[in-house]
Protein backbone atom coordinates (compact mmCIF):
# COMPACT_ATOMS: atom_id res chain seq x y z
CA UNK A 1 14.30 1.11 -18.08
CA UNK A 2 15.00 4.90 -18.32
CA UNK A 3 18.22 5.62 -16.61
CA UNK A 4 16.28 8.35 -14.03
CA UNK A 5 13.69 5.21 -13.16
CA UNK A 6 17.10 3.31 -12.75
CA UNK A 7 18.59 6.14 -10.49
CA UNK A 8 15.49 6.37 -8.29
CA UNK A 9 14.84 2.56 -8.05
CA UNK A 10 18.10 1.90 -5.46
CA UNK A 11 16.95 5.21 -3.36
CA UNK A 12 13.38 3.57 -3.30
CA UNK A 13 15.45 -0.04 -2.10
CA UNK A 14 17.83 2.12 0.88
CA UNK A 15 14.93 3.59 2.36
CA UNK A 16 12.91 0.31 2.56
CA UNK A 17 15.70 -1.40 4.36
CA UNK A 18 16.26 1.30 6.27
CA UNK A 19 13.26 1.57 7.56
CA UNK A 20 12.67 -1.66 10.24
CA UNK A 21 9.22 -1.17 11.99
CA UNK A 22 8.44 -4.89 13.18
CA UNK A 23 5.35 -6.03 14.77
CA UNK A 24 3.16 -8.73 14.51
CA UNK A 25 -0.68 -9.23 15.48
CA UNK A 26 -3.16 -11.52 15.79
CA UNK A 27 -6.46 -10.34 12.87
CA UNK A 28 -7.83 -7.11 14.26
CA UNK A 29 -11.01 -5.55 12.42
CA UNK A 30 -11.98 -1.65 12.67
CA UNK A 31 -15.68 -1.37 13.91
CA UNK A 32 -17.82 -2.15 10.77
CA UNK A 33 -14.66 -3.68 9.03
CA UNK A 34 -13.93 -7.37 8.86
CA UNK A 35 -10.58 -8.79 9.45
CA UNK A 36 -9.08 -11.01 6.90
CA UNK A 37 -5.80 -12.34 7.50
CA UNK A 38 -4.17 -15.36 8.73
CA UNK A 39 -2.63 -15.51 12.86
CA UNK A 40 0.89 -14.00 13.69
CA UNK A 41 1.64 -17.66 13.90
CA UNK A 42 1.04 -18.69 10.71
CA UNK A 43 4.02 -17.36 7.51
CA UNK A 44 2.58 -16.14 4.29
CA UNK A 45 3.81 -17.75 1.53
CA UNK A 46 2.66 -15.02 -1.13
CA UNK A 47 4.70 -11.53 -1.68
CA UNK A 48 2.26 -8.62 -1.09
CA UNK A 49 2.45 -8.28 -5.26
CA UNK A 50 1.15 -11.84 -5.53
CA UNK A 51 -1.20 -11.71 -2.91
CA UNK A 52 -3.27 -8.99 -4.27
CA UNK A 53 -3.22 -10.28 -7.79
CA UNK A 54 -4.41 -13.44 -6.05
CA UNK A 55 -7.43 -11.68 -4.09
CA UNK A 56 -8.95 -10.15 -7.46
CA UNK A 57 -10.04 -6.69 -6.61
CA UNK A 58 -6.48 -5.24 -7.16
CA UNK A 59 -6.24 -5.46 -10.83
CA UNK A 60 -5.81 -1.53 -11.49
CA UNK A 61 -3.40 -1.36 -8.85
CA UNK A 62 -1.29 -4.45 -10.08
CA UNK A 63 -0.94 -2.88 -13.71
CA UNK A 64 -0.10 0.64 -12.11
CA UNK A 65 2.79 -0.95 -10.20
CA UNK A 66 3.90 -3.20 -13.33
CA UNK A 67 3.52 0.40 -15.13
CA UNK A 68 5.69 2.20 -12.62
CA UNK A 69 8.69 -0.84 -12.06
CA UNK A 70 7.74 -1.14 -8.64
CA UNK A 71 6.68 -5.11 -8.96
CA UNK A 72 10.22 -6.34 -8.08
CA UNK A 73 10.47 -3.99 -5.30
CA UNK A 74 7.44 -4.94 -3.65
CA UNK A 75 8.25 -8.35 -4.53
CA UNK A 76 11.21 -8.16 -2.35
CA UNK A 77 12.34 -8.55 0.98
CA UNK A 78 10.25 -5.67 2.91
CA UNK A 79 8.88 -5.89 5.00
CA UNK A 80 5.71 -3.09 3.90
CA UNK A 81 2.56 -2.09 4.60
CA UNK A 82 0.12 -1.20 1.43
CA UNK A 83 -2.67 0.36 1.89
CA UNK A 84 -4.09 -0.86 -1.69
CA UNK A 85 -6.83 1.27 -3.31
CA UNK A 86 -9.53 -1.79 -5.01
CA UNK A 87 -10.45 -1.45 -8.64
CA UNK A 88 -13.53 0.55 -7.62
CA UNK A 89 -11.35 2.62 -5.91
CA UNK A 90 -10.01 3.69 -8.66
CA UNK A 91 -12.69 3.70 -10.92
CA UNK A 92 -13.76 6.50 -8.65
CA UNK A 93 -11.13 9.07 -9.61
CA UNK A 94 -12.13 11.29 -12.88
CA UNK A 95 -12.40 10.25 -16.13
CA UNK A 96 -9.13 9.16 -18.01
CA UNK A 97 -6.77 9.54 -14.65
CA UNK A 98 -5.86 5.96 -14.48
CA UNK A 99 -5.00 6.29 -18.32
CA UNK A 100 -3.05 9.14 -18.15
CA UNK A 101 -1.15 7.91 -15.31
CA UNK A 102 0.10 4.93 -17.10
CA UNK A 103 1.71 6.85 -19.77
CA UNK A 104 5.20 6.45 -19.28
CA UNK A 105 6.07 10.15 -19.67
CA UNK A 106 3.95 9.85 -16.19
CA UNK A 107 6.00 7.48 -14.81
CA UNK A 108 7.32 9.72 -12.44
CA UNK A 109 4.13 11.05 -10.92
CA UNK A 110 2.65 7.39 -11.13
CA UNK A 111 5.70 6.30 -8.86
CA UNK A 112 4.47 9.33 -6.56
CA UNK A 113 1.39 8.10 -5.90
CA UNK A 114 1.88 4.14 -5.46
CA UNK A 115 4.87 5.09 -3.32
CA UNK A 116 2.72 7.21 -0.97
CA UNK A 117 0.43 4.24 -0.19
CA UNK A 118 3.38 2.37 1.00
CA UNK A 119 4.72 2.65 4.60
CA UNK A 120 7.67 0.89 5.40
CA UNK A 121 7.57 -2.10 8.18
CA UNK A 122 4.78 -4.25 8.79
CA UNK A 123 2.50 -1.93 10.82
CA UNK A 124 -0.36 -4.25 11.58
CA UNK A 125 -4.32 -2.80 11.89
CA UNK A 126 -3.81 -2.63 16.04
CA UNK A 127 -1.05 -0.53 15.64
CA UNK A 128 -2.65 1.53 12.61
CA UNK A 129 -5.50 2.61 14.78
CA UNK A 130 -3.41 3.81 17.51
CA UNK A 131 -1.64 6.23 14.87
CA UNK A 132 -2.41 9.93 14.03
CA UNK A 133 -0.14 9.63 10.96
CA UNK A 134 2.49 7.31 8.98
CA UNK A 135 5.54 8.16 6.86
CA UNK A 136 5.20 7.04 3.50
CA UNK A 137 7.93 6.06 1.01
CA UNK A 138 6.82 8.87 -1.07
CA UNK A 139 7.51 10.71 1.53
CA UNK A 140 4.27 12.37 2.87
CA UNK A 141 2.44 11.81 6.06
CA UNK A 142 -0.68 9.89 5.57
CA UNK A 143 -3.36 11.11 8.18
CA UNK A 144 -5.16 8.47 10.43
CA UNK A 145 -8.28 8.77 11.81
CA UNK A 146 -9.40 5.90 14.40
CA UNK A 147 -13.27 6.40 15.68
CA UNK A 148 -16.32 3.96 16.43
CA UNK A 149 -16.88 3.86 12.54
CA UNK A 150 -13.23 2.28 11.77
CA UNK A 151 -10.34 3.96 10.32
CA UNK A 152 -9.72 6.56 7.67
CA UNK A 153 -6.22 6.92 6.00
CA UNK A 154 -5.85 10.61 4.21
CA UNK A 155 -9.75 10.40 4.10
CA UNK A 156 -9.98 6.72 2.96
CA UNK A 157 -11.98 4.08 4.47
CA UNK A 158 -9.92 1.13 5.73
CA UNK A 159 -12.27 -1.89 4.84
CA UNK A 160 -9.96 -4.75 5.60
CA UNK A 161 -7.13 -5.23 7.50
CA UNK A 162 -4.03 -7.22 8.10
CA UNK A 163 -4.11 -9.32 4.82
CA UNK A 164 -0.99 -11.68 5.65
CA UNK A 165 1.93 -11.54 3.15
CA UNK A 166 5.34 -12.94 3.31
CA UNK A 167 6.66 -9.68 3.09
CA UNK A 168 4.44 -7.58 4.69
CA UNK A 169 1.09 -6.75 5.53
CA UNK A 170 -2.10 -5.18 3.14
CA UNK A 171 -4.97 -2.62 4.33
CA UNK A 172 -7.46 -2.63 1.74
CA UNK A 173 -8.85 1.04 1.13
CA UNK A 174 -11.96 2.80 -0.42
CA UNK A 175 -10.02 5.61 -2.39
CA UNK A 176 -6.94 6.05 -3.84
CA UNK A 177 -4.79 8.21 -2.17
CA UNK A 178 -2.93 11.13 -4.01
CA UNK A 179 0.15 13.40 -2.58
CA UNK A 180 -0.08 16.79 -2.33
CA UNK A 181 2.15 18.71 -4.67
């Protein structure tokens, strides 16, 4: 581990704890969107890493976090909300992106743009819809857009909600979501 990716890593960790948004809901689906999760009553057993290796449509996104060092984190206490870009997802960004952002001179930038599909707290679909806008780790402000269609994040289509982990709580999305700057 590169000693910047070391200095960053325990910035990454305060923030997370810092940041204690609890809630917890009962499935909720976004018109057109189905809800899959378990009940508020009923304790994941799977870290949000494991549970979208586990749901097969992540794969891209699980190699970009292994590439980046961020497995542990996300592996850890939380609690987070990802809203996880799908494999097609990513297969919809240009030519050679993915590649080139798995370089580890790219590490960096790579970190940007997982990072900024993470919010901390468990911030479950009810609450999501009521939002104009989250904080990310990265940093940025993710736009929400709530209407009789479902919900858009920075432009993305939400297309499942509240997938239970023990650590937090997974949005699946239609795009991946980049940072500005």
């Amino acid at each position: 581990m590169s000693r910047n990716a070391r200095s960053n890593r325990p910035q990454l960790l305060r923030v997370l704890a810092a940041a204690l948004v609890l809630g917890l809901a009962s499935p909720v689906a976004f018109a057109g969107q189905t809800a899959k999760a378990t009940s508020a009553n009923t304790r994941a057993q799977a870290d949000i890493v494991d549970t979208a290796v586990a749901a097969g449509q992540f794969n891209t996104l699980a190699a970009a976090l292994k590439a980046a060092g961020l497995v542990d984190t996300l592996k850890g206490p939380g609690p987070f909300t990802v809203f996880a870009p799908t494999d097609a997802a990513f297969a919809k960004l240009p030519a050679g992106t993915v590649e080139n952002l798995l370089k580890p001179e790219n590490r960096q930038q790579l970190v940007k743009v997982l990072t900024y599909h993470v919010v901390p707290g468990k911030v479950p679909a009810s609450r999501v819809a009521a939002m104009d806008s989250a904080t990310t780790v990265q940093g940025g402000n993710l736009a929400i857009a709530a209407s009789g269609n479902g919900v858009t994040v920075d432009g993305a289509r939400v297309t499942a909600t509240d997938v239970a982990a023990s650590n937090g709580v997974i949005h699946v999305i239609d795009t991946v979501l980049i940072p500005e700057g």
